[in-house]
Protein backbone atom coordinates (compact mmCIF):
# COMPACT_ATOMS: atom_id res chain seq x y z
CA UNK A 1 -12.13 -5.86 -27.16
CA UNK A 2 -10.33 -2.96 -24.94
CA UNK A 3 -11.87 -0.04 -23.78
CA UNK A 4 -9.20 2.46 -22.40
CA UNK A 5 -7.11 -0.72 -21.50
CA UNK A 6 -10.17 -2.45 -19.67
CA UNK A 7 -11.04 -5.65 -20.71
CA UNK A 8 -14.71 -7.35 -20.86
CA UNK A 9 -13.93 -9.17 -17.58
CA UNK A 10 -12.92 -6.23 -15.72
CA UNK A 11 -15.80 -3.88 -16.76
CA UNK A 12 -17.98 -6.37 -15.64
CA UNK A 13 -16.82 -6.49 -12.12
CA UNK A 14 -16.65 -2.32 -12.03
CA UNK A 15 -20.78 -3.06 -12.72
CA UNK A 16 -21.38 -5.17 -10.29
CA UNK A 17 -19.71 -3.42 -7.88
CA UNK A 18 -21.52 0.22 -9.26
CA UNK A 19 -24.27 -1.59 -8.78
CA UNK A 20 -23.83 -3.27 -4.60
CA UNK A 21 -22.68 0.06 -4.18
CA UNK A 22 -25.74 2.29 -5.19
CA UNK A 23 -28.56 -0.06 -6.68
CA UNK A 24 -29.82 -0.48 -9.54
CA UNK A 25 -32.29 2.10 -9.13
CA UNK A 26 -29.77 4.65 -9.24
CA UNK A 27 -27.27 3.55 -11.65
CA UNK A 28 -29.89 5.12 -14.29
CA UNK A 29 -29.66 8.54 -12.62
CA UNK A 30 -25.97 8.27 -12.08
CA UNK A 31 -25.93 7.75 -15.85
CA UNK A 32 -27.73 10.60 -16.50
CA UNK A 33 -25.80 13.22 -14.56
CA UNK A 34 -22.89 11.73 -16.10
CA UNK A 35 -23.90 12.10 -19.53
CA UNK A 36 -25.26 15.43 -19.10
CA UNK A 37 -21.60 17.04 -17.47
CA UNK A 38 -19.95 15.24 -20.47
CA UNK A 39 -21.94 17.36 -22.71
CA UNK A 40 -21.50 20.83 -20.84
CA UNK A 41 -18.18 20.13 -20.42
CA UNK A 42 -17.53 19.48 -24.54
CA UNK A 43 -19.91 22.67 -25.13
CA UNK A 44 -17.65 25.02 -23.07
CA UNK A 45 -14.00 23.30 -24.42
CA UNK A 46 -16.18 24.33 -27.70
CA UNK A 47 -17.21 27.96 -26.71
CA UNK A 48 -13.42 28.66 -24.96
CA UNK A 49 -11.82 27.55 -28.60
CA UNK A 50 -14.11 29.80 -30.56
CA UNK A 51 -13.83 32.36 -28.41
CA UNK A 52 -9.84 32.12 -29.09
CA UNK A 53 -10.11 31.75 -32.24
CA UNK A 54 -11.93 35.23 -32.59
CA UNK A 55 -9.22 37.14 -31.09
């Protein structure tokens, strides 16, 4: 299975080194924030097409 050209093997070493680098206490928040400016950044690539499509 390939994930943007990443293998199993190599997405496992990019989590343990996420997680030497800030802990696993933080990988949760890290997640978070990411997930979070994924979604604002889908709802204003929504709200700039509608807005185009209006005029």
């Amino acid at each position: 299975m390939r994930i943007f050209g990443i293998g199993i093997q190599e997405l496992l070493i990019i989590l343990v080194i996420c997680l030497l680098i800030f802990g696993a206490a933080k990988l949760p928040e890290i997640g978070r924030a990411l997930g979070k400016t994924i979604k604002e950044f889908k709802k204003s690539m929504k709200e700039t097409d509608s807005e185009e499509q209006k005029k």
